[in-house]
Protein backbone atom coordinates (compact mmCIF):
# COMPACT_ATOMS: atom_id res chain seq x y z
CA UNK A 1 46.94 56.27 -28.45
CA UNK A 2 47.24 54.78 -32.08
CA UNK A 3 43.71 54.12 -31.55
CA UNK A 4 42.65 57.91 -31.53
CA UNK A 5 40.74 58.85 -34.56
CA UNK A 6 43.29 59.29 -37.22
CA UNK A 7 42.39 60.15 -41.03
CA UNK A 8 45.52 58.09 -41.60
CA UNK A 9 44.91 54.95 -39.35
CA UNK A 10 42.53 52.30 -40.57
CA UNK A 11 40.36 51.31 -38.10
CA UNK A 12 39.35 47.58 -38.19
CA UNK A 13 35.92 46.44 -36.61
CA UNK A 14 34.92 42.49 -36.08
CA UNK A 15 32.18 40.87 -37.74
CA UNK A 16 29.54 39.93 -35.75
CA UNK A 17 26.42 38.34 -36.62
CA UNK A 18 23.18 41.05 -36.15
CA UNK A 19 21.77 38.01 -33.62
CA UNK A 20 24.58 39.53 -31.34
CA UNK A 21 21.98 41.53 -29.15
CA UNK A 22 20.20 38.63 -28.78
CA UNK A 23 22.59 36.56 -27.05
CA UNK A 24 24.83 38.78 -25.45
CA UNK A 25 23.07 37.93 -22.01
CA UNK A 26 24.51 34.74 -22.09
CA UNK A 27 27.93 36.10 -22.16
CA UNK A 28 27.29 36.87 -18.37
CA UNK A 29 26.32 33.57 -18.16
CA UNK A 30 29.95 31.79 -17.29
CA UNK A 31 31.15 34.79 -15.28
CA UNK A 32 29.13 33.76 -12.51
CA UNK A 33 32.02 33.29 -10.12
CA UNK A 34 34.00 36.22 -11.61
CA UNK A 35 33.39 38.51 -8.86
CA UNK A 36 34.95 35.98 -6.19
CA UNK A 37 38.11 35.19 -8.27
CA UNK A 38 40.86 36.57 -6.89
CA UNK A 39 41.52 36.86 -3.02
CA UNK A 40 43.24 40.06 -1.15
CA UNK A 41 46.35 40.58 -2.77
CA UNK A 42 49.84 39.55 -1.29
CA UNK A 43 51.92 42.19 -2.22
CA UNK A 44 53.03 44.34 -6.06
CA UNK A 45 53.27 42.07 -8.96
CA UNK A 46 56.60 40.61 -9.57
CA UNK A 47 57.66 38.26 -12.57
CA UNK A 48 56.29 34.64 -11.59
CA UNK A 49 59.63 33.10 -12.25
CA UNK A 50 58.06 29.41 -12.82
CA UNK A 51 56.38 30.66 -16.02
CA UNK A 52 57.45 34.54 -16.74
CA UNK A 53 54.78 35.08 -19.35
CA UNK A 54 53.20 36.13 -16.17
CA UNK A 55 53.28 38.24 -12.85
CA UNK A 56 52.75 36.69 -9.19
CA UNK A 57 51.09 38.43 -6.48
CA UNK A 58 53.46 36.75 -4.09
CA UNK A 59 50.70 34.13 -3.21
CA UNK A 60 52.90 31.57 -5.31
CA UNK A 61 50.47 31.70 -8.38
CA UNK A 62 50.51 33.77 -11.51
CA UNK A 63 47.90 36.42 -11.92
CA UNK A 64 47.05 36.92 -15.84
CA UNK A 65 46.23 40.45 -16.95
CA UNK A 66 43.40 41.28 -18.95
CA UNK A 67 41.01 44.70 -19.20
CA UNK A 68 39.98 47.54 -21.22
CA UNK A 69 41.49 51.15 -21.20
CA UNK A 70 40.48 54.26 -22.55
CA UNK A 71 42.34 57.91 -22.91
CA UNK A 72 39.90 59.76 -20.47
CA UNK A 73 40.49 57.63 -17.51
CA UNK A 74 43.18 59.93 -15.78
CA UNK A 75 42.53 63.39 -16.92
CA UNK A 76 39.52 63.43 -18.64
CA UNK A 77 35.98 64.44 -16.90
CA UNK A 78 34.02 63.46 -20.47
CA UNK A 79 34.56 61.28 -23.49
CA UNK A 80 36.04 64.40 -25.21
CA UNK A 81 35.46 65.05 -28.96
CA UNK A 82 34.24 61.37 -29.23
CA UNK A 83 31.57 62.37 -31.43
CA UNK A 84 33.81 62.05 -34.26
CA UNK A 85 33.38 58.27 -34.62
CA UNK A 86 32.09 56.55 -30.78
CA UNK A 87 28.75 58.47 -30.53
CA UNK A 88 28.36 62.08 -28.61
CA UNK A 89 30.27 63.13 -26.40
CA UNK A 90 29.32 62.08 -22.25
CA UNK A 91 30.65 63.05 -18.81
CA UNK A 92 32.99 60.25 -17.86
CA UNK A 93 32.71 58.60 -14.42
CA UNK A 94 35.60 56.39 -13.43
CA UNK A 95 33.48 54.73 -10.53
CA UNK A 96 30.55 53.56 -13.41
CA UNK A 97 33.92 52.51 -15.65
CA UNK A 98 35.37 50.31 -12.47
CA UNK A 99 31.68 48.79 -12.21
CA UNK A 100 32.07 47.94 -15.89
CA UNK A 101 34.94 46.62 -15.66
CA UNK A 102 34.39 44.67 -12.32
CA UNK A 103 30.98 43.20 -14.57
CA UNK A 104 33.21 41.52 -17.23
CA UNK A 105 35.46 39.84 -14.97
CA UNK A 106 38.14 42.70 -16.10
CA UNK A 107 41.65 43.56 -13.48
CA UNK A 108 43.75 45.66 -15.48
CA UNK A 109 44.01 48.93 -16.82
CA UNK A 110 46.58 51.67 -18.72
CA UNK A 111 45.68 55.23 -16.93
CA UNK A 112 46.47 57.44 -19.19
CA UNK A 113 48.42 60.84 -19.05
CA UNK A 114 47.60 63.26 -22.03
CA UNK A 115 50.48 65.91 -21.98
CA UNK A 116 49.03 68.17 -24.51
CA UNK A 117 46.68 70.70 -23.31
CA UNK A 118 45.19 71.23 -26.32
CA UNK A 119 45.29 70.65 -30.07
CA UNK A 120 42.82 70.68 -33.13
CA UNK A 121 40.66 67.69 -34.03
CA UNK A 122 37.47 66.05 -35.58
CA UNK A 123 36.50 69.69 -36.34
CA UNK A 124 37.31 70.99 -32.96
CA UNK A 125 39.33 71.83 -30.18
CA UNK A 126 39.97 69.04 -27.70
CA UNK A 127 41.49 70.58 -23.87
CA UNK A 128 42.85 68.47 -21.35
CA UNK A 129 42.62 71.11 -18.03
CA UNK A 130 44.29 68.45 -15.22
CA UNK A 131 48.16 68.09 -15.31
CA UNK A 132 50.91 67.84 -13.29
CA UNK A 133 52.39 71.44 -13.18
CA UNK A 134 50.73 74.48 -11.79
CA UNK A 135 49.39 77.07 -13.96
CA UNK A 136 49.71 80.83 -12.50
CA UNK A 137 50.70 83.82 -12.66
CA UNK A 138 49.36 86.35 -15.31
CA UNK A 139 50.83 85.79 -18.82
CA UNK A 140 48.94 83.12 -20.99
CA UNK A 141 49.94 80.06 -22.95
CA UNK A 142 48.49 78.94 -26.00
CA UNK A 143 45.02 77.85 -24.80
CA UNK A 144 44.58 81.32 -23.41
CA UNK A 145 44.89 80.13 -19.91
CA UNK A 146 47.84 80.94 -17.72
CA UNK A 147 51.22 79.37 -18.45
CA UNK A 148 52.60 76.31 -16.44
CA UNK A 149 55.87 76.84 -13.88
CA UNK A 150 57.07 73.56 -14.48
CA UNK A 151 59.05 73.92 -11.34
CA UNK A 152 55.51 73.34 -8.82
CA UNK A 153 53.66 70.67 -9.05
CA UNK A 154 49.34 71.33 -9.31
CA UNK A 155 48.70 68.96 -6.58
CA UNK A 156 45.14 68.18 -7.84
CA UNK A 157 46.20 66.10 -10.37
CA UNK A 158 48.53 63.57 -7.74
CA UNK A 159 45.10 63.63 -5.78
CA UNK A 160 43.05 61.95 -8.46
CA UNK A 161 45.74 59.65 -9.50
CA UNK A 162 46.23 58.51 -5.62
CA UNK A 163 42.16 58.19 -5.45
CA UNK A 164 41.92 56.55 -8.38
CA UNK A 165 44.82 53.51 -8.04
CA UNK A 166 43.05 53.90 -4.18
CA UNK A 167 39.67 53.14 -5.67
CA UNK A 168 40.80 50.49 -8.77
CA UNK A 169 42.56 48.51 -5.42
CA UNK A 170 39.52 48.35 -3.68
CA UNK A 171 37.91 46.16 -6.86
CA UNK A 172 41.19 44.67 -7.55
CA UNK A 173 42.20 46.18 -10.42
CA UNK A 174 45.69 46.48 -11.53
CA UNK A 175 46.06 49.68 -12.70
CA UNK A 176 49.36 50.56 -15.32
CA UNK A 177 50.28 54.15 -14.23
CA UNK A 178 51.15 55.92 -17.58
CA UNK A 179 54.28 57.98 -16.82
CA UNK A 180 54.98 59.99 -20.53
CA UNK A 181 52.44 60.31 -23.30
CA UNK A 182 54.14 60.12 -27.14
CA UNK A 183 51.70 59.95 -29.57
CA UNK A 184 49.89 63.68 -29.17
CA UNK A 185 52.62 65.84 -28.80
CA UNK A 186 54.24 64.09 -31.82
CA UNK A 187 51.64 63.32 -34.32
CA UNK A 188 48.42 65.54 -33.84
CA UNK A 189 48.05 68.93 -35.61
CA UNK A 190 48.74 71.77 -33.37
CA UNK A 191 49.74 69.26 -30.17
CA UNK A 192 53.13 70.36 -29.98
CA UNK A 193 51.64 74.23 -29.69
CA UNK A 194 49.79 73.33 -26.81
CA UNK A 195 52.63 71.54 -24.67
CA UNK A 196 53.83 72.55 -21.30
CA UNK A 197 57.20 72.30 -22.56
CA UNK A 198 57.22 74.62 -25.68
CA UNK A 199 59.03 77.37 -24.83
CA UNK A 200 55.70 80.14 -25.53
CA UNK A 201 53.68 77.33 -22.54
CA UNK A 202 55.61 77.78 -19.10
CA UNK A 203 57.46 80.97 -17.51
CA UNK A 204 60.59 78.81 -16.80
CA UNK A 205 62.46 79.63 -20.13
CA UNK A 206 62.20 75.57 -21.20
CA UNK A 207 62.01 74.63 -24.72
CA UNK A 208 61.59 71.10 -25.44
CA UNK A 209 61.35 71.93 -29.47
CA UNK A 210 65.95 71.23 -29.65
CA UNK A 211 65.59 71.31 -33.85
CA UNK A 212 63.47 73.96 -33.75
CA UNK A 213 61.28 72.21 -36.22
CA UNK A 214 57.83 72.49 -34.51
CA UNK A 215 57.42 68.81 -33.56
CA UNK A 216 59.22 68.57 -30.24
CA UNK A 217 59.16 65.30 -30.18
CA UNK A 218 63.00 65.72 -28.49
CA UNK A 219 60.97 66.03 -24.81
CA UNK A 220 61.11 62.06 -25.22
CA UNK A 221 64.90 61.89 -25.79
CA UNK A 222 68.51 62.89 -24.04
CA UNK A 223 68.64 66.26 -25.82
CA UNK A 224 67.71 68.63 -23.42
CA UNK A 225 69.36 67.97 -19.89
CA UNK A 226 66.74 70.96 -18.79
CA UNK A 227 63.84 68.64 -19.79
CA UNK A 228 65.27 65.40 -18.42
CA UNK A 229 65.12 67.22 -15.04
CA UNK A 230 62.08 68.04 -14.73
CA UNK A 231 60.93 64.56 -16.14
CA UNK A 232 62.80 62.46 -13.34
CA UNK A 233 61.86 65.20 -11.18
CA UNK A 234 58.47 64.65 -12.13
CA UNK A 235 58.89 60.84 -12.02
CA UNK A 236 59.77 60.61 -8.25
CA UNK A 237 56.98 62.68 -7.21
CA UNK A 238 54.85 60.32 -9.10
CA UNK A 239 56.36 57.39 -7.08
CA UNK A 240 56.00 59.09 -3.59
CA UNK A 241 52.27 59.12 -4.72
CA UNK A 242 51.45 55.89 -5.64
CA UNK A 243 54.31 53.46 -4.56
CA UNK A 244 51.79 52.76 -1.04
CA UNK A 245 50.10 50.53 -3.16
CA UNK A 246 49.85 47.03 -4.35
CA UNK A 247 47.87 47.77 -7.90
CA UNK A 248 50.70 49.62 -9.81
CA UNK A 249 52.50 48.51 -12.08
CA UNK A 250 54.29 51.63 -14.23
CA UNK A 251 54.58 52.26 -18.22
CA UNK A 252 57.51 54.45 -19.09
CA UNK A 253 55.65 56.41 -22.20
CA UNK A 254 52.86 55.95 -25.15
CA UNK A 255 53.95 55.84 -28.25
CA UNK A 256 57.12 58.08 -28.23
CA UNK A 257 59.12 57.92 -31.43
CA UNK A 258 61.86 55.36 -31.96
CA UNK A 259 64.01 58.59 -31.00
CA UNK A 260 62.51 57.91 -27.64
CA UNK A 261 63.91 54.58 -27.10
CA UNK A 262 67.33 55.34 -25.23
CA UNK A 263 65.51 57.87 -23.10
CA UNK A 264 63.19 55.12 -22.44
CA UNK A 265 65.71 53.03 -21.39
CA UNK A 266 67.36 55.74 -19.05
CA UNK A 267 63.73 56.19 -17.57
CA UNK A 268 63.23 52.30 -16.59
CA UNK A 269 66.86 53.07 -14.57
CA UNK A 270 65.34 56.31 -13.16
CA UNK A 271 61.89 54.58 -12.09
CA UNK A 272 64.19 50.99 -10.50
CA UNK A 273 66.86 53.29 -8.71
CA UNK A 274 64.43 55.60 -6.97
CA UNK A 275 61.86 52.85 -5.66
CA UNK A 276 64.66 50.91 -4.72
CA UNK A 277 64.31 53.76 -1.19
CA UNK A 278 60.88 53.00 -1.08
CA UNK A 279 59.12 50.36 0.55
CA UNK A 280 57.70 48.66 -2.19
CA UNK A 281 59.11 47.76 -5.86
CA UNK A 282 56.36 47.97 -8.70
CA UNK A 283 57.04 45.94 -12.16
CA UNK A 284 58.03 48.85 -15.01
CA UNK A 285 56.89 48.12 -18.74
CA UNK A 286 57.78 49.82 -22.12
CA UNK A 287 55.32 49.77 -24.91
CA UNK A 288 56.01 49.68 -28.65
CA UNK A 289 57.64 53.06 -30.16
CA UNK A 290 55.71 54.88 -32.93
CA UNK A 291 55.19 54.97 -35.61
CA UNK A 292 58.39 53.56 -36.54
CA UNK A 293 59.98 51.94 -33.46
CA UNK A 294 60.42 47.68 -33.69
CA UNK A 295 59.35 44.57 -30.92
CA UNK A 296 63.09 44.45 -30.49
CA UNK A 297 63.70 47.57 -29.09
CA UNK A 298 61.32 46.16 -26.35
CA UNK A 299 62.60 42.51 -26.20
CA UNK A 300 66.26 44.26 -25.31
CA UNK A 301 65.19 46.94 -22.76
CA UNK A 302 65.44 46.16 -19.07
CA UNK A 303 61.53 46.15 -18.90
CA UNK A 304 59.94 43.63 -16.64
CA UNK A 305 56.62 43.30 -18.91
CA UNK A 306 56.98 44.95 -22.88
CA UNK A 307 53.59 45.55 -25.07
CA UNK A 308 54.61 44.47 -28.67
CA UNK A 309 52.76 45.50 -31.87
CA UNK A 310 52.30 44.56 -35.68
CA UNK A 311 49.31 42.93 -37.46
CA UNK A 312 50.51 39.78 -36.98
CA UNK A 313 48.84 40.02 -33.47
CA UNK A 314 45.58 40.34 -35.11
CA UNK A 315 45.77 36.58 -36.95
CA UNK A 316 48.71 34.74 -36.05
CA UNK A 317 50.10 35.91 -32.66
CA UNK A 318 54.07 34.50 -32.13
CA UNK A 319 54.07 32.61 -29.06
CA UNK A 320 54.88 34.05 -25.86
CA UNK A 321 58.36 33.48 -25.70
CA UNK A 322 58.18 33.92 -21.48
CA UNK A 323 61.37 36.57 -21.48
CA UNK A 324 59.29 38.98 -20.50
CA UNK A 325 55.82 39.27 -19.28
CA UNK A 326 53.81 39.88 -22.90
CA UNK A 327 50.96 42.21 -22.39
CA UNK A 328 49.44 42.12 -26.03
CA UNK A 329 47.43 45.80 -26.16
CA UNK A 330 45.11 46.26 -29.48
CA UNK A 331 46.17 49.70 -29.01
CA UNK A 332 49.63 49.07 -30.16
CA UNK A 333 48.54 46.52 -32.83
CA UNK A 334 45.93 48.43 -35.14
CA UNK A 335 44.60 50.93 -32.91
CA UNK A 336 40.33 50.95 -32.04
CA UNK A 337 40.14 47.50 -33.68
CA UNK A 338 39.68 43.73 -33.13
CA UNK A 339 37.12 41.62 -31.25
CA UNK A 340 36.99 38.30 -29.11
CA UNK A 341 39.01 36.60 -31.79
CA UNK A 342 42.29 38.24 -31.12
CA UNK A 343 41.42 37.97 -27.49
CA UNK A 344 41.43 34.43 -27.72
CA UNK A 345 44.26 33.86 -30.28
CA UNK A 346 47.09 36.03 -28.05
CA UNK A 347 45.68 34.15 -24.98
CA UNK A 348 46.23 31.04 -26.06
CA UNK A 349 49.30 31.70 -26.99
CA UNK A 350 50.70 32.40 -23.79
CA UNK A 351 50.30 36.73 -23.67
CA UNK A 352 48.03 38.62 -21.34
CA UNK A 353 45.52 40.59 -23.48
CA UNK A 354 44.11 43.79 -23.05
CA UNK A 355 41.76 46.61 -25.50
CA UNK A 356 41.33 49.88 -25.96
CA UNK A 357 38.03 50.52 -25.75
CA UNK A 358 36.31 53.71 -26.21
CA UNK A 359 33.63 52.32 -24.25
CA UNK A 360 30.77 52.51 -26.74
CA UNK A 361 28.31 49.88 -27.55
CA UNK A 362 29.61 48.31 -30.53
CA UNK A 363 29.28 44.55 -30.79
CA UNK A 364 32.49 43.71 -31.45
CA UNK A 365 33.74 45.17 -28.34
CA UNK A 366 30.73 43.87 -26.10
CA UNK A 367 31.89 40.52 -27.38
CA UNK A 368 35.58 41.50 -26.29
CA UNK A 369 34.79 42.34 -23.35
CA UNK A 370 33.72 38.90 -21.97
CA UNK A 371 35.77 37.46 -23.96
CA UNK A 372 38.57 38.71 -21.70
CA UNK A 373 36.33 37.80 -18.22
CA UNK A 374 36.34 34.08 -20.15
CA UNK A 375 40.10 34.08 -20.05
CA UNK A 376 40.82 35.84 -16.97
CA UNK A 377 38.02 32.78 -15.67
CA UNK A 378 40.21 30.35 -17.19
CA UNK A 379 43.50 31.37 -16.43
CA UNK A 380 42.24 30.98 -12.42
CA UNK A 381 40.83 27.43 -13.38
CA UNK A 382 44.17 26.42 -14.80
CA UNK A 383 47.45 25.43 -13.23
CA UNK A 384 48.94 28.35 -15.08
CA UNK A 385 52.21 27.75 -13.53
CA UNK A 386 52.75 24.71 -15.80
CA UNK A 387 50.58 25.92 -18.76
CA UNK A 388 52.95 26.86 -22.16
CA UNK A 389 51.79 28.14 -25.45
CA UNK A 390 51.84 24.38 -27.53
CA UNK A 391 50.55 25.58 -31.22
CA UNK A 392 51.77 21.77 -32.14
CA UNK A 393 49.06 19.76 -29.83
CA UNK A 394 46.07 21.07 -31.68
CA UNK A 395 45.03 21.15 -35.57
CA UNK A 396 43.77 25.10 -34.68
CA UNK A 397 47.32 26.43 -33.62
CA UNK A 398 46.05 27.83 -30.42
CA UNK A 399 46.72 25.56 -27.54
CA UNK A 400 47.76 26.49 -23.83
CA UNK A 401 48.10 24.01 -21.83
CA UNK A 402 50.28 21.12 -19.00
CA UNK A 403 50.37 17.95 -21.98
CA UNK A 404 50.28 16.00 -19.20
CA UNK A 405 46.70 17.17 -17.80
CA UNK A 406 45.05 20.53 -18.88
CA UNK A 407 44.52 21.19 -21.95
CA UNK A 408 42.58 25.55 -23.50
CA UNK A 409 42.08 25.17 -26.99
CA UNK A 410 40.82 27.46 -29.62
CA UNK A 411 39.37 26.52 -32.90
CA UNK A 412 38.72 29.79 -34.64
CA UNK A 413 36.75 28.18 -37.50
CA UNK A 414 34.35 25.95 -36.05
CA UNK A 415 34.23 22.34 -36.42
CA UNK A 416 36.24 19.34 -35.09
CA UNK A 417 39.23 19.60 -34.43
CA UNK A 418 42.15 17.34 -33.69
CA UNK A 419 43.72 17.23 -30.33
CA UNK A 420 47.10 15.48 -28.87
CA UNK A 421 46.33 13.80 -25.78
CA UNK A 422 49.04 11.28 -25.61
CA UNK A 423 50.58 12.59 -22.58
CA UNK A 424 47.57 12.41 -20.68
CA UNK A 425 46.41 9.38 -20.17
CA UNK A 426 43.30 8.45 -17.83
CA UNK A 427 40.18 10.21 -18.08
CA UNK A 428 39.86 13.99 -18.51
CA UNK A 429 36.70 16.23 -18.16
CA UNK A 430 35.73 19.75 -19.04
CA UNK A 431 33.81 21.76 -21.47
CA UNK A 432 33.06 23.79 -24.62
CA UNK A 433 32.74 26.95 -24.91
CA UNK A 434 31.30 28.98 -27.18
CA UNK A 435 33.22 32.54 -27.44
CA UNK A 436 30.00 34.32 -28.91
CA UNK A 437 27.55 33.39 -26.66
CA UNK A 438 29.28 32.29 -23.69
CA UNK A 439 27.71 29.15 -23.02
CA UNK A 440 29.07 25.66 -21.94
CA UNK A 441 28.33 22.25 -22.37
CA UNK A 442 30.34 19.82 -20.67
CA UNK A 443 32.38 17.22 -21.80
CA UNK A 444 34.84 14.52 -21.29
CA UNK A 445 36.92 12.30 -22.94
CA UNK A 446 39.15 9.26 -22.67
CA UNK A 447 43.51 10.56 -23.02
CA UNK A 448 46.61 8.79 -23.98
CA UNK A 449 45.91 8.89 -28.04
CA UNK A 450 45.08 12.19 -30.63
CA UNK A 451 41.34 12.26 -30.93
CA UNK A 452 39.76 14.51 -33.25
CA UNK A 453 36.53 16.18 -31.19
CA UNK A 454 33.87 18.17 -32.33
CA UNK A 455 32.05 21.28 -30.70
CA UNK A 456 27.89 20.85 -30.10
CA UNK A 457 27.60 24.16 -31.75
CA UNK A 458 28.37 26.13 -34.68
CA UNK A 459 30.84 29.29 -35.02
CA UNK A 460 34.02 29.40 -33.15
CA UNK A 461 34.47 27.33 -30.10
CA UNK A 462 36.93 26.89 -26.95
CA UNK A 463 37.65 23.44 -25.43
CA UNK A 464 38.74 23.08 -22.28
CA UNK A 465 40.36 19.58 -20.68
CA UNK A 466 42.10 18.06 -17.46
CA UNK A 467 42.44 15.19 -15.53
CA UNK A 468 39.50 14.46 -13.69
């Protein structure tokens, strides 16, 4: 949610030369297979335990994550206030958004919970009507409509979540189920007012506000047994709704404070110990705390995949260390920001990639868009098994690859660039890529020595090698 439209937040937008338009049908152009990828799933994601940057399917090869999310996708039925900077506001339809995704190659999403009903924004009031208590009775909470009993459950909104992990399987999609939401009730004016769990919101006498300072940002901690309850309680039924399928993977919560992180931590336990009685086990991830929480808290949890943050992951992306599955989210990192290039620098550095998108037509995220389908293309080429992040076997710093025979390398600036094929010797084929237009050509060259090779084309390019 850092990517919400924040006075406070800078939002960072790609360059991208005004030809864009003009080329942006040859994106499409090496996506041609895209649709026949992946075959029918074998099972949930577990950590592929040859190379644990990534998840299996159980078909004994990895399956590389890569799509774009957006905060209306669960409980939203329009864009919102998105007026305020992504154009006027539309209805949203989450069968046109799988067909978008499905178009760029796409097979992951966050669905997002928003547990604020309401709060002030962008000159307006934004209301969130589906979530998962049931408002009755006469007395009203602060949105003027009647309060929640956070003991039932509105079963409405376990419908749409069912039919919409049921309909992202059907295009397969993985689709992160989003169990807590952090960032609104914590950081937006007049969230807090609007939460189920303030005590003047629900006729069951909870109040999540412990200090009593307003903020009650203590709903994502272990101060109020009460609350904990009703979360866990919460939690299961979300299970018995979902666990049926292969798609889900779970996130614990978005952008809770660092206060958050031992409740965090209690909640991976809570989500492992009750799907342990189910019939299927689904990975669980934790994503960075904010504003103020640290990759480390993440790198320690018990989390099978983590989403880390900092600027760094706009530039100069550490490589993926493979002790957890890395799912790098722009969403975490500067907010609505970034284009292909940080697509292209986190994948080749061994993380899965994914962007939150307000789904607008800006060219920086058309661009980012394929440029995910590219990599999601790739990583099925590849023998991703034996691929590692190897920064050392290329003069650009961005090299996955087998040194023995495949070889994905970026070269953000353009021009040669110098290449260590001294493992690999024999002849080895493949192509360039260019990451603006999407275009090959082919190539091949002669192994066993460091050759310095040059893209046919200007701008930023991505060369891909193996043994022929």
């Amino acid at each position: 949610m850092s990517g919400r439209r924040l006075p406070k937040r800078h939002v960072w937008v790609a360059v991208v030369p005004l030809a864009l338009a003009v080329v942006l049908g040859g994106c499409a152009a090496g996506l041609g297979r895209q649709q026949q990828i992946e075959r029918p799933k074998k099972g949930p994601l577990r950590v592929f335990r040859a190379n644990p940057r990534y998840f299996t399917d159980g078909t004994g090869r990895p399956v590389y994550l890569t799509g774009s999310h957006v905060w209306w996708n669960l409980v939203g039925g329009s864009t919102w206030n998105a007026e305020c900077s992504y154009g006027p506001a539309q209805p949203f339809s989450f069968e046109q958004y799988l067909n978008e995704l499905a178009t760029h190659g796409h097979n992951f999403i966050r669905l997002w919970t928003i547990e604020s009903s309401s709060w002030f924004e962008c000159g307006e009031w934004v209301r969130v009507a589906l979530h998962p208590w049931s408002r009755t009775g006469t007395a009203l909470a602060s949105d003027g409509l009647p309060k929640f009993d956070l003991e039932q459950f509105d079963d409405s909104y376990f419908a749409r979540l069912r039919s919409r992990v049921a309909a992202a399987q059907q295009r397969n999609i993985y689709v992160s189920v989003m169990l807590f939401e952090g960032f609104v009730p914590a950081r937006l004016s007049e969230a807090w007012r609007g939460h189920p769990f303030n005590g003047a919101n629900n006729v069951n006498g909870i109040d999540g506000d412990v200090d009593g300072d307003g903020a009650g940002i203590e709903v994502h901690s272990l101060a109020n047994p009460a609350v904990m309850r009703i979360q866990e309680r919460y939690v299961r039924k979300v299970i018995n709704t979902v666990n049926g399928f292969d798609n889900v993977l779970y996130e614990i919560a978005n952008e809770a404070s660092s206060r958050s992180v031992p409740w965090q931590y209690h909640m991976l336990d809570v989500v492992r110990s009750y799907e342990r009685r189910k019939p299927k086990r689904h990975p669980v991830g934790m994503t960075l705390a904010a504003p103020d929480g640290w990759n480390d808290q993440l790198y320690r949890s018990s989390a099978d995949w983590i989403s880390p943050g900092g600027k760094r992951f706009l530039t100069d992306p550490p490589a993926a260390a493979g002790g957890k599955v890395s799912i790098v989210d722009t969403d975490h990192v500067c907010g609505v920001c970034g284009g292909w290039d940080v697509v292209w620098r986190n994948f080749t550095r061994g993380h899965n990639v994914i962007f939150m998108d307000p789904q607008d037509s800006s060219p920086s995220r058309v661009v980012a868009r394929w440029a995910m389908g590219h990599t999601r293309r790739y990583a099925t080429r590849m023998n991703l098994a034996r691929a590692r992040p190897l920064p050392q076997l290329a003069s650009s710093g961005y090299c996955l690859a087998d040194p023995t025979r495949e070889f994905l390398i970026y070269q953000p600036a353009g021009g040669p660039v110098t290449v260590d094929l001294r493992r690999a010797r024999g002849r080895l084929v493949g192509e360039w890529l260019s990451p603006l237009t999407g275009k090959t050509t082919p190539t091949g060259v002669r192994g066993g020595a460091r050759l310095t090779l040059s893209p046919p084309f200007s701008g930023a390019a991505v060369l891909y090698l193996r043994k022929g």
